[in-house]
N, C-alpha and C. Protein backbone atom coordinates (compact mmCIF):
# COMPACT_ATOMS: atom_id res chain seq x y z
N UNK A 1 22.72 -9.76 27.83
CA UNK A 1 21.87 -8.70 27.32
C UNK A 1 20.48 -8.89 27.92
N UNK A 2 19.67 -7.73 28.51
CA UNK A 2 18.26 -8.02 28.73
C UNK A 2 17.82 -7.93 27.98
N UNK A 3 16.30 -8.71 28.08
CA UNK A 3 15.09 -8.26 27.56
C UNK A 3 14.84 -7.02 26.82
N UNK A 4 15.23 -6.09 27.25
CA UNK A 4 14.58 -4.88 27.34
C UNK A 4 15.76 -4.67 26.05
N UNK A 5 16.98 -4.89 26.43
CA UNK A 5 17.46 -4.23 25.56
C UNK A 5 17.78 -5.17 23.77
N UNK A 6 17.26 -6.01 23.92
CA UNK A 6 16.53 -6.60 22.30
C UNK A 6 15.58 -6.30 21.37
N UNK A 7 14.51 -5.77 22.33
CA UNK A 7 13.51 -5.01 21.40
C UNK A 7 13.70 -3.62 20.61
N UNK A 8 13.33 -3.70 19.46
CA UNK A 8 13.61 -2.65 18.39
C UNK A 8 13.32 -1.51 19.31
N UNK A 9 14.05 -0.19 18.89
CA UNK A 9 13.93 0.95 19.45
C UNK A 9 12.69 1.76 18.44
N UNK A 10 11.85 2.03 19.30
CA UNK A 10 10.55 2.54 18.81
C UNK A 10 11.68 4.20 18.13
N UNK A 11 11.54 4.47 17.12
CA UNK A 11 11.93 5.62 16.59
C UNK A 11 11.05 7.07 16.55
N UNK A 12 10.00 6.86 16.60
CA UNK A 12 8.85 7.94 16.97
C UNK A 12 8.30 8.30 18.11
N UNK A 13 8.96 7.81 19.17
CA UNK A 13 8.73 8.33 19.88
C UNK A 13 9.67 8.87 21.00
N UNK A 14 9.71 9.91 21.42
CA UNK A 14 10.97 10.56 22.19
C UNK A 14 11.15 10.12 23.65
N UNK A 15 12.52 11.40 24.32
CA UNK A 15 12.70 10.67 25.50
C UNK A 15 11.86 10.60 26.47
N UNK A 16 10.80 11.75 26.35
CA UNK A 16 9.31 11.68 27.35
C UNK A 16 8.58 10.83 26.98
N UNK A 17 8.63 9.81 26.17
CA UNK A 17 7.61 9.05 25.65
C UNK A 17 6.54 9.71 24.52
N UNK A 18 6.47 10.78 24.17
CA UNK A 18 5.51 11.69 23.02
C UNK A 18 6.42 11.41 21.94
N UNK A 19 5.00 11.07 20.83
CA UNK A 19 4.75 11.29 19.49
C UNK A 19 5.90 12.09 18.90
N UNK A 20 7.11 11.67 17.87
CA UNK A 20 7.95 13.10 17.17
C UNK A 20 8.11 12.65 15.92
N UNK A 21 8.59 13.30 14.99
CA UNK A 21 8.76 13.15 13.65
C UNK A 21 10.48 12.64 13.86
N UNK A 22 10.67 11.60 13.32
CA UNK A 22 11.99 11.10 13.22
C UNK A 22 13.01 12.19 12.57
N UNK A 23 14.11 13.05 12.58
CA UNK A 23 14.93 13.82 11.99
C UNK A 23 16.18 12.55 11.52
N UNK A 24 15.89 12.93 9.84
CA UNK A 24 16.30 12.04 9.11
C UNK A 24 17.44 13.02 8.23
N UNK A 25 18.15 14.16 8.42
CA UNK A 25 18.80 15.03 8.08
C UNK A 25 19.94 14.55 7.97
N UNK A 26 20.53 14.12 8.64
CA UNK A 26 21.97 13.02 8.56
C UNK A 26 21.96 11.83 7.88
N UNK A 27 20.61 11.32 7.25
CA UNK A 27 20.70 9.94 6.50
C UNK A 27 21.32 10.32 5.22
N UNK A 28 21.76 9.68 4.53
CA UNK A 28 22.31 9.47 3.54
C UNK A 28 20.61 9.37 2.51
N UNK A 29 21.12 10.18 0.97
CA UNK A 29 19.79 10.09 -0.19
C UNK A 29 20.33 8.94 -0.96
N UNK A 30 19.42 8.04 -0.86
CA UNK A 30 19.63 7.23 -1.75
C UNK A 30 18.01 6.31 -2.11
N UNK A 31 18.05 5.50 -3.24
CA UNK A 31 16.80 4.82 -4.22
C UNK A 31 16.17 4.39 -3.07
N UNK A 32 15.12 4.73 -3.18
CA UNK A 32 13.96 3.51 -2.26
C UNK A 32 13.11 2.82 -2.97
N UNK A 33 12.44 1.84 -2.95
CA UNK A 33 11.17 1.29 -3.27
C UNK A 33 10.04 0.44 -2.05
N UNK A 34 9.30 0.52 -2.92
CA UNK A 34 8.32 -0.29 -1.65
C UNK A 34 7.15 -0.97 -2.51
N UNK A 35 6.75 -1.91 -2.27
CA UNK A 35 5.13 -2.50 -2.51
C UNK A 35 4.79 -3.12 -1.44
N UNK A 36 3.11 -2.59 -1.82
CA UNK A 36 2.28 -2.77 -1.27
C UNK A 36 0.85 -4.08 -1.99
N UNK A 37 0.42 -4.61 -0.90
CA UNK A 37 -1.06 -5.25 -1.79
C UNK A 37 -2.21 -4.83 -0.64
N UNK A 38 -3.26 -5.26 -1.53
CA UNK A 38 -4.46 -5.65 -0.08
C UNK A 38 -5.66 -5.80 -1.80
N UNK A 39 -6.45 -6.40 -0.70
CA UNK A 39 -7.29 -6.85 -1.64
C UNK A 39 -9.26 -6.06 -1.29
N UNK A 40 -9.94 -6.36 -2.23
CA UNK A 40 -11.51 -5.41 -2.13
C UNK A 40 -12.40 -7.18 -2.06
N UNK A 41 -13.01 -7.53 -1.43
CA UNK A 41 -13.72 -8.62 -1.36
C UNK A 41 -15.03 -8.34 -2.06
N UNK A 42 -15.65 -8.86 -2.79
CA UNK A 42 -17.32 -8.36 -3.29
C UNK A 42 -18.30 -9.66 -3.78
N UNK A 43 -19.28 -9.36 -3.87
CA UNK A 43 -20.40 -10.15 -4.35
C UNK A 43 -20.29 -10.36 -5.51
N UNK A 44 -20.44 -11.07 -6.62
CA UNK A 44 -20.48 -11.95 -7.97
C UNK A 44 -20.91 -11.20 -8.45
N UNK A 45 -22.31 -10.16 -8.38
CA UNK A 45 -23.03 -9.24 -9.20
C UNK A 45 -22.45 -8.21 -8.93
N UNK A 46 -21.25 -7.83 -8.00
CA UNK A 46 -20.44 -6.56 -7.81
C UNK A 46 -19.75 -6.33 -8.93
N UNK A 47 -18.38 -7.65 -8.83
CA UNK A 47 -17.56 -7.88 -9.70
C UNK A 47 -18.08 -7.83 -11.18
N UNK A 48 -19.01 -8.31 -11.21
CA UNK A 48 -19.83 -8.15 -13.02
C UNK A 48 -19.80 -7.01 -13.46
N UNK A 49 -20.55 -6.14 -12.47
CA UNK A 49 -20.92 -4.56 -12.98
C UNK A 49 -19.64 -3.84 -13.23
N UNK A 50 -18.44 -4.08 -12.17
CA UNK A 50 -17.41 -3.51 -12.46
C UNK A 50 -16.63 -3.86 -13.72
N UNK A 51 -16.48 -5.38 -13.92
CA UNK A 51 -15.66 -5.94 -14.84
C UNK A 51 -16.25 -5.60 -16.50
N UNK A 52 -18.10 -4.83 -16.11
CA UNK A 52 -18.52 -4.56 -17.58
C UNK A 52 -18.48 -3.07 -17.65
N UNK A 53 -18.03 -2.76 -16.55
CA UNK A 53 -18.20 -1.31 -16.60
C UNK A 53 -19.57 -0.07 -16.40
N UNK A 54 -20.09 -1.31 -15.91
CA UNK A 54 -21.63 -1.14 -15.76
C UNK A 54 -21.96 -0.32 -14.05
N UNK A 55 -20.96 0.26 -13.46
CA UNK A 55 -21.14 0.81 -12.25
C UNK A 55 -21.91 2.47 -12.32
N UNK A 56 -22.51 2.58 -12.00
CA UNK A 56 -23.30 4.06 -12.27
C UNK A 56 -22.32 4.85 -12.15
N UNK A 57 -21.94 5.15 -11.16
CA UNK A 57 -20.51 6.17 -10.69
C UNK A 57 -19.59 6.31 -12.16
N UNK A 58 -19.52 5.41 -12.85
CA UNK A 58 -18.46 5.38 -13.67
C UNK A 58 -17.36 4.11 -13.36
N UNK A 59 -16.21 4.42 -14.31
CA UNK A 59 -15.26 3.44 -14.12
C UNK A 59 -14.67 3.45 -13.15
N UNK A 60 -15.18 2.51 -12.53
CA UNK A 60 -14.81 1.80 -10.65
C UNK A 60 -12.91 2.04 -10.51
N UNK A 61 -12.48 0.75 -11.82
CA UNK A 61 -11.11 0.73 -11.43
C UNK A 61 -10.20 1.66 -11.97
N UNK A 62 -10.58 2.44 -13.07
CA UNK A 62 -9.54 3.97 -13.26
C UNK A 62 -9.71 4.38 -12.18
N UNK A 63 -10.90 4.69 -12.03
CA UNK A 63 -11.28 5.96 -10.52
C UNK A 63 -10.66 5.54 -8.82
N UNK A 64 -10.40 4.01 -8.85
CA UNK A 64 -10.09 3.75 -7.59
C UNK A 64 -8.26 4.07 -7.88
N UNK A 65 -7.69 3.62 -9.36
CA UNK A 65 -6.20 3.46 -9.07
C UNK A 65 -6.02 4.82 -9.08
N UNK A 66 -6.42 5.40 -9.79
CA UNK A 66 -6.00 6.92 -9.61
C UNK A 66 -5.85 7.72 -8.32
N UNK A 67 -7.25 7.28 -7.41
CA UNK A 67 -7.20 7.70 -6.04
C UNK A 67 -5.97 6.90 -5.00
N UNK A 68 -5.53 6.34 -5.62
CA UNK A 68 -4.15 5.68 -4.70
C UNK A 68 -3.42 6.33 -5.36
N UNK A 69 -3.09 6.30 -6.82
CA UNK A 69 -1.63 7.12 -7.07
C UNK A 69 -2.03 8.79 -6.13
N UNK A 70 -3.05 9.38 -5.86
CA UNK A 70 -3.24 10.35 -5.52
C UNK A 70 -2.91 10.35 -3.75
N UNK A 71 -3.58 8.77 -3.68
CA UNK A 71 -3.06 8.92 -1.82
C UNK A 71 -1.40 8.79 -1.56
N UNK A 72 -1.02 8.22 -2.39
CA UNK A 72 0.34 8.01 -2.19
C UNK A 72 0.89 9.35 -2.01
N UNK A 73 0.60 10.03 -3.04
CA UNK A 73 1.14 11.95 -2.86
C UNK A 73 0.89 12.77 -1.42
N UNK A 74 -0.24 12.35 -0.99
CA UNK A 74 -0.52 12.75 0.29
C UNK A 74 -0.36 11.85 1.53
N UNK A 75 0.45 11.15 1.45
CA UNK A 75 0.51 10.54 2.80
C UNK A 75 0.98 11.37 3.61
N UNK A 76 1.94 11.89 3.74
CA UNK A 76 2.07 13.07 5.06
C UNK A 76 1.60 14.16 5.25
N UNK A 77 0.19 14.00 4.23
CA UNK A 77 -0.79 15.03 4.68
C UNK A 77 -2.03 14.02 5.89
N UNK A 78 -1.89 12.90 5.63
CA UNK A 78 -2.64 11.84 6.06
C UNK A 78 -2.41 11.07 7.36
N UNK A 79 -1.09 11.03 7.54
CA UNK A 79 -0.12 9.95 8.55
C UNK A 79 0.54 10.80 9.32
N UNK A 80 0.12 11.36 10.33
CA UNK A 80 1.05 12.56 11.28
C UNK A 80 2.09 13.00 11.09
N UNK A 81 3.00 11.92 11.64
CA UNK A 81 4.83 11.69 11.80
C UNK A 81 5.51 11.24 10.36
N UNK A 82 4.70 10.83 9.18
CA UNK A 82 5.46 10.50 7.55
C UNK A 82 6.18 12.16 7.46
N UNK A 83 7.01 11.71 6.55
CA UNK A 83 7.92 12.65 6.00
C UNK A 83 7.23 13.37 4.58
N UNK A 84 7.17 14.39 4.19
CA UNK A 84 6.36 14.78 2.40
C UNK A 84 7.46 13.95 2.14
N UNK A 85 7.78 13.04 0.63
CA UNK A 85 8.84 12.71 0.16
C UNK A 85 8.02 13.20 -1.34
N UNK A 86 9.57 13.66 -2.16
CA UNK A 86 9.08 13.56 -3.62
C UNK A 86 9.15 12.39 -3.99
N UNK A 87 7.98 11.53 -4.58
CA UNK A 87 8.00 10.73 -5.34
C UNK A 87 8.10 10.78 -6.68
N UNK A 88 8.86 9.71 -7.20
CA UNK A 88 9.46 9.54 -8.22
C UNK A 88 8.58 8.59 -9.48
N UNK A 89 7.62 7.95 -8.82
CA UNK A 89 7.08 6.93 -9.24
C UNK A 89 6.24 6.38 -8.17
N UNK A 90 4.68 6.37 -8.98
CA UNK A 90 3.68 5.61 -8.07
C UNK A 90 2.88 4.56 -9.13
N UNK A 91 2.63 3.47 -9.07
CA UNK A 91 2.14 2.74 -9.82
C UNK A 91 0.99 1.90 -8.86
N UNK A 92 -0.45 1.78 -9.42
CA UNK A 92 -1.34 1.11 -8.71
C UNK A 92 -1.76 0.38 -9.95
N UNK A 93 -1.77 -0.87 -9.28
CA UNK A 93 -2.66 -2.13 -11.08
C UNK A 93 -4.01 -2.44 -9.99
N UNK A 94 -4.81 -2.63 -10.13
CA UNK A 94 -6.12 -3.44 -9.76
C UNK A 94 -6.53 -4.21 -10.81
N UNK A 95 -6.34 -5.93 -10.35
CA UNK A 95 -6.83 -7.23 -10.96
C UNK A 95 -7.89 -7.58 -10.69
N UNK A 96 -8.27 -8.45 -11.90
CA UNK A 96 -9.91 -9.20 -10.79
C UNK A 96 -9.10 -10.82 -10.22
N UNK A 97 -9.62 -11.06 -8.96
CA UNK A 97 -9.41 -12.16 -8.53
C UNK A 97 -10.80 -13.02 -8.32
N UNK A 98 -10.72 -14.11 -8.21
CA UNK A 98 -12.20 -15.51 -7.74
C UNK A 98 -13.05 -14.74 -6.80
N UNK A 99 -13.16 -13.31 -5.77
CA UNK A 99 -13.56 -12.97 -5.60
C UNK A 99 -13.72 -11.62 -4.71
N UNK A 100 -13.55 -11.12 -5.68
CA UNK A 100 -13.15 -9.40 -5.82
C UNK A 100 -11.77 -8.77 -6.99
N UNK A 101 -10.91 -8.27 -6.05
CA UNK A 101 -10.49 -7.90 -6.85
C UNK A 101 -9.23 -7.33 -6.39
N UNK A 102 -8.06 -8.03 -6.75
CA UNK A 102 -6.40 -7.45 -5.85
C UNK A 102 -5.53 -6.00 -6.43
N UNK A 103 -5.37 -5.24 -5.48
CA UNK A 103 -4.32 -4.25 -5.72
C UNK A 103 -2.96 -4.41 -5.32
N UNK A 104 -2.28 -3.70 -5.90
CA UNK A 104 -0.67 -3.77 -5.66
C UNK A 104 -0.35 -2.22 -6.09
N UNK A 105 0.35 -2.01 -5.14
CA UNK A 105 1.11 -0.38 -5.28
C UNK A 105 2.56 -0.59 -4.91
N UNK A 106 2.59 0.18 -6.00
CA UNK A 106 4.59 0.30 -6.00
C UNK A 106 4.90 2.12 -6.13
N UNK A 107 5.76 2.22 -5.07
CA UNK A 107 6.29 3.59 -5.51
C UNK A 107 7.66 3.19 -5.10
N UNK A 108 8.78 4.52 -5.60
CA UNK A 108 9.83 4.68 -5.79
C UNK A 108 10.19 6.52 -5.48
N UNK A 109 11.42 6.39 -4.77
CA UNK A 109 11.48 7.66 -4.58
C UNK A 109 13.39 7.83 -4.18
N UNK A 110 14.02 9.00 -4.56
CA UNK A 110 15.08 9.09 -4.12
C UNK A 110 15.18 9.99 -3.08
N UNK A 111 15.41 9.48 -1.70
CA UNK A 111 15.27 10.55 -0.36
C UNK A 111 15.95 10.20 0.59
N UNK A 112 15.74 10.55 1.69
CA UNK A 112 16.14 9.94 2.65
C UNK A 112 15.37 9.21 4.12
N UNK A 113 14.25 8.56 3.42
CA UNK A 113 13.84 8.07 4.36
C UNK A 113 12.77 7.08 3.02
N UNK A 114 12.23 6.13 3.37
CA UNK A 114 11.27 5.00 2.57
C UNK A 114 9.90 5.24 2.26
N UNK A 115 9.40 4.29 1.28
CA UNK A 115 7.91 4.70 0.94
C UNK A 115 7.14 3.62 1.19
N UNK A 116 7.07 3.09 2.69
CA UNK A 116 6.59 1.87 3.02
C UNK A 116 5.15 2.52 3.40
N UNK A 117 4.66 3.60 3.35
CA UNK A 117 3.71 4.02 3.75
C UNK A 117 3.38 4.74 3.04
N UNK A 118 3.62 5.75 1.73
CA UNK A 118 3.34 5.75 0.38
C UNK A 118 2.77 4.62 -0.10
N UNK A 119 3.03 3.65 -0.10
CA UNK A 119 2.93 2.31 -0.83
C UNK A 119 1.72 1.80 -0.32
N UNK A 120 1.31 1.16 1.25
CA UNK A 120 0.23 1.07 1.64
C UNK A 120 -0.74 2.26 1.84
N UNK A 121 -0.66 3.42 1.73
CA UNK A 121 -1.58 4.53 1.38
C UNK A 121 -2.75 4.36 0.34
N UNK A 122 -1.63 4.10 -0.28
CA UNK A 122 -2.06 4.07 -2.21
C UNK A 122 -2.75 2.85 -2.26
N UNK A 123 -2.54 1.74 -1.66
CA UNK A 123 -3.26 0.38 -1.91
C UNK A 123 -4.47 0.81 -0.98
N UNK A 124 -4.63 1.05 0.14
CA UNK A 124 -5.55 1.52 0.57
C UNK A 124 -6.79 2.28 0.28
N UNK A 125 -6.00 3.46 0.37
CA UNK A 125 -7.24 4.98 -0.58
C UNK A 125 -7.41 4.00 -2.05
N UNK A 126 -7.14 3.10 -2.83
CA UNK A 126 -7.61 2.56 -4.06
C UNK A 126 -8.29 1.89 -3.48
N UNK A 127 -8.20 0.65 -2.16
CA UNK A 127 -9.86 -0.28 -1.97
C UNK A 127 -10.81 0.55 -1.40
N UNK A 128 -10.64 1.63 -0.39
CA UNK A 128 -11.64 2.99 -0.40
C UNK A 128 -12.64 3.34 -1.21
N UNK A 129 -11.93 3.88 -2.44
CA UNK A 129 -12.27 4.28 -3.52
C UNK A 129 -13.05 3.21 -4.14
N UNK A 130 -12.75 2.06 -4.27
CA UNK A 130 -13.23 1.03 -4.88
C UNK A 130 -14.78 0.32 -4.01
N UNK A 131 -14.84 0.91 -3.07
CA UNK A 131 -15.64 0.40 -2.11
C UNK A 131 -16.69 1.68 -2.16
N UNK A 132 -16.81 2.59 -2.40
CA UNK A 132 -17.54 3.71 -2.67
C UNK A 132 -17.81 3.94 -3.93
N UNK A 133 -17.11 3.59 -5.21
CA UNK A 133 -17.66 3.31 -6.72
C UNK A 133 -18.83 2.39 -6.37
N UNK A 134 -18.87 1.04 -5.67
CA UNK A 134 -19.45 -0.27 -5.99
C UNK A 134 -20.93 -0.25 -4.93
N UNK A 135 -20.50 0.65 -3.63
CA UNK A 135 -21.09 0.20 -2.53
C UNK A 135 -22.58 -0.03 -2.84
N UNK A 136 -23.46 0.61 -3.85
CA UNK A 136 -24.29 1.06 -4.29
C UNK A 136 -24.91 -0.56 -4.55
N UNK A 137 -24.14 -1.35 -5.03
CA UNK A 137 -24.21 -2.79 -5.72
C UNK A 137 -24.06 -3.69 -4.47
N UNK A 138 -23.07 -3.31 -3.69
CA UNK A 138 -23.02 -4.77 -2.96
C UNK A 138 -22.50 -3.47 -1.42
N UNK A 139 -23.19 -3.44 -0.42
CA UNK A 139 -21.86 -2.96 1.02
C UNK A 139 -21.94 -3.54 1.93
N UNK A 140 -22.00 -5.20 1.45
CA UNK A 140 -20.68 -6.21 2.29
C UNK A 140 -19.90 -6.28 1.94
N UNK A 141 -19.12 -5.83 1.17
CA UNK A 141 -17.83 -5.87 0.59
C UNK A 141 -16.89 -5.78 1.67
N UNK A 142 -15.66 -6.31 1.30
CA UNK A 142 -14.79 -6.45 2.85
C UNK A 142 -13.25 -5.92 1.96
N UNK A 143 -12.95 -4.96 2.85
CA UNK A 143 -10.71 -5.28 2.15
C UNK A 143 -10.22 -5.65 3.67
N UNK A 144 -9.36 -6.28 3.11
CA UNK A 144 -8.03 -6.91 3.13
C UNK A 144 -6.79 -7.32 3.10
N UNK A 145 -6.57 -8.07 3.90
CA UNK A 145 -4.98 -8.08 3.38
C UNK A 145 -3.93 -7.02 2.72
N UNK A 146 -4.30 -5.78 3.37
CA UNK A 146 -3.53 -4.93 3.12
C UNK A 146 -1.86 -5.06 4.10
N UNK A 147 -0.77 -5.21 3.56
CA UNK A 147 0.34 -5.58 3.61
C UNK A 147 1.56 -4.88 3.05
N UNK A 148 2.59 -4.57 3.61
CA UNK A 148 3.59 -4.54 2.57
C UNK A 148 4.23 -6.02 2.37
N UNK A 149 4.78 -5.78 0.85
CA UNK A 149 4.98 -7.03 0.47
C UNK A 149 6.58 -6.80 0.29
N UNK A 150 7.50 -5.92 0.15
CA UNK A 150 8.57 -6.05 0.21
C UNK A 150 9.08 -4.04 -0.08
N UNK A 151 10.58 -3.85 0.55
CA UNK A 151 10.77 -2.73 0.38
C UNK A 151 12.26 -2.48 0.12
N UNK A 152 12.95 -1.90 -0.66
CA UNK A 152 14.20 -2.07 -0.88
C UNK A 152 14.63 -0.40 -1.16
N UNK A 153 16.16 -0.46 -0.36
CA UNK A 153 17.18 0.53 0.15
C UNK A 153 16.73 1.07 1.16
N UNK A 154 17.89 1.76 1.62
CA UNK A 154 18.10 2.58 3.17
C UNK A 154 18.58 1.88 4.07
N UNK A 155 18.87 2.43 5.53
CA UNK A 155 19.74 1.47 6.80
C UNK A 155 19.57 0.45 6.95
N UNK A 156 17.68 0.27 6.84
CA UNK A 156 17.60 -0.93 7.40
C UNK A 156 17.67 -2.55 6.48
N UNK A 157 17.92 -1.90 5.05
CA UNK A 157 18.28 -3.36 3.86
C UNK A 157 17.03 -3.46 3.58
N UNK A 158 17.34 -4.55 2.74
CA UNK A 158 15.69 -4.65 2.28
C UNK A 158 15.11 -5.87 2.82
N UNK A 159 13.63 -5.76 2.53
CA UNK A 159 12.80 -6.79 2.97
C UNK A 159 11.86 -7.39 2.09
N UNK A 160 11.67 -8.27 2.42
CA UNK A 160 10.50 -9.55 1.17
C UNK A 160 9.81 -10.18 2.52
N UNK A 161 8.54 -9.74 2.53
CA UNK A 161 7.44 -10.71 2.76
C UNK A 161 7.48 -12.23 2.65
N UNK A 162 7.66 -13.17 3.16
CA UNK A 162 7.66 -14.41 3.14
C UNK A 162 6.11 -15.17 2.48
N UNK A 163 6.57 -16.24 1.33
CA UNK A 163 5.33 -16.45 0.65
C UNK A 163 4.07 -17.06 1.70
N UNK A 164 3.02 -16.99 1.92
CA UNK A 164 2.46 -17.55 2.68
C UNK A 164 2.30 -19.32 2.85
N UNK A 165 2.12 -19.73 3.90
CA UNK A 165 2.35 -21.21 4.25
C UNK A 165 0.95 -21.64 3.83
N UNK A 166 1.38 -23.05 3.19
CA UNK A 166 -0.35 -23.66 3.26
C UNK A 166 -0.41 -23.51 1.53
N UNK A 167 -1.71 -23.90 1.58
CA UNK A 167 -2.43 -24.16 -0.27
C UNK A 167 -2.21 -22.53 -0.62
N UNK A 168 -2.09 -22.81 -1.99
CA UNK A 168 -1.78 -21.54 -2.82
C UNK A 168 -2.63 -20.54 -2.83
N UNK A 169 -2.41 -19.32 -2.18
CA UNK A 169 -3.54 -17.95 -2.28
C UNK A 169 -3.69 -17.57 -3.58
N UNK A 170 -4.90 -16.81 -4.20
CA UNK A 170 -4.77 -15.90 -5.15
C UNK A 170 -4.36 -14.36 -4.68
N UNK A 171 -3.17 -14.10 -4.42
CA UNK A 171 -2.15 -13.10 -4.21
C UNK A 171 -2.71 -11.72 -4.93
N UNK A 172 -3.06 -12.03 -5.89
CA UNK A 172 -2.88 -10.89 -7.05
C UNK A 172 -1.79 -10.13 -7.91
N UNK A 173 -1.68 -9.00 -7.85
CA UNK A 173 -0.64 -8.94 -8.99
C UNK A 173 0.55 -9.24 -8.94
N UNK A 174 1.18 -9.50 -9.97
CA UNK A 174 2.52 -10.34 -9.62
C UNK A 174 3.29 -9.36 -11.18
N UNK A 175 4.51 -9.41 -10.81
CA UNK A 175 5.46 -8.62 -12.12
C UNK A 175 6.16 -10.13 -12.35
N UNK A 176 6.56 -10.35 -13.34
CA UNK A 176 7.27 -10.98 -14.08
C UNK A 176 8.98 -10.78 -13.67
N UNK A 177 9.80 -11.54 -13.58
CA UNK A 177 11.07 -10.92 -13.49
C UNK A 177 11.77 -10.78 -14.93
N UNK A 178 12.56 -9.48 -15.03
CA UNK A 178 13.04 -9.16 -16.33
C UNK A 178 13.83 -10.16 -16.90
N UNK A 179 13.63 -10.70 -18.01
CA UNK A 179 14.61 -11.29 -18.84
C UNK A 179 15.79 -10.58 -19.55
């Protein structure tokens, strides 16, 4: 086998080499999920104002998760080649971490194609959002580590992020597994 023919087949892009929307009409509908994280980095007197609620704008972290459950709805108004999918479920938590503050977005959708980009949308447009509540207080603020962290159903199976190597990160949100 060559080289050439090991590397993943780029799916977006056609036989001229241009930009196309993948035709996903023949896939099979079935459950998807996806999460996402990334994190908002800030100054000590950032995190205060937010954590007291003391941000002029108003409440920093309603106003930022909301704007992710909202980006998630529009990602293929946002992302060229995404598919609209109905979503079924969008969930954004924003934690405080040692310094700033971690998101995690989960959506769910029954379609035929994934919400791996729903998912980082939504974590995204929320440190956005979160970075324009605060900027006022601190704009060195840095995000981050925006990632998917794992995505399950469709062709390609699912996937889990591997925990990171080395001393223990503060990750951020974490679900519990059901008992």
């Amino acid at each position: 086998m060559s080289p050439k023919s090991r590397e993943p087949r780029l799916t977006h892009i056609g036989p001229g080499g241009h930009a196309r929307m993948v035709d996903v009409g023949g896939k099979p509908v079935t459950a998807r999920e996806a999460v996402a994280r990334g994190r908002v980095r800030m100054s000590a007197a950032a995190r205060r104002a937010v954590r007291a609620g003391a941000v002029k704008k108003g409440d920093a972290l309603q106003t930022a998760r909301l704007a992710g459950i909202m980006g998630a709805k529009e990602t293929a108004s946002l992302i060229p080649l995404c598919h609209p999918l109905p979503l079924s479920s969008v969930d954004v938590r924003i934690v405080p971490a040692r310094d700033g503050f971690a998101i995690e977005g989960r959506v769910r959708t029954v379609a035929q194609t994934g919400v791996e980009m729903e998912a980082l949308t939504a974590v995204s447009i929320a440190a956005l959002t979160l970075y324009d509540m605060v900027k006022a207080i601190d704009k060195a603020m840095t995000i981050t580590d925006v990632e998917l962290v794992s995505k399950r159903g469709g062709r390609s199976g699912d996937y889990q992020r591997a925990a990171p190597s080395g001393p223990s990160r503060d990750r951020g949100p974490r679900r519990r597994a059901a008992r």
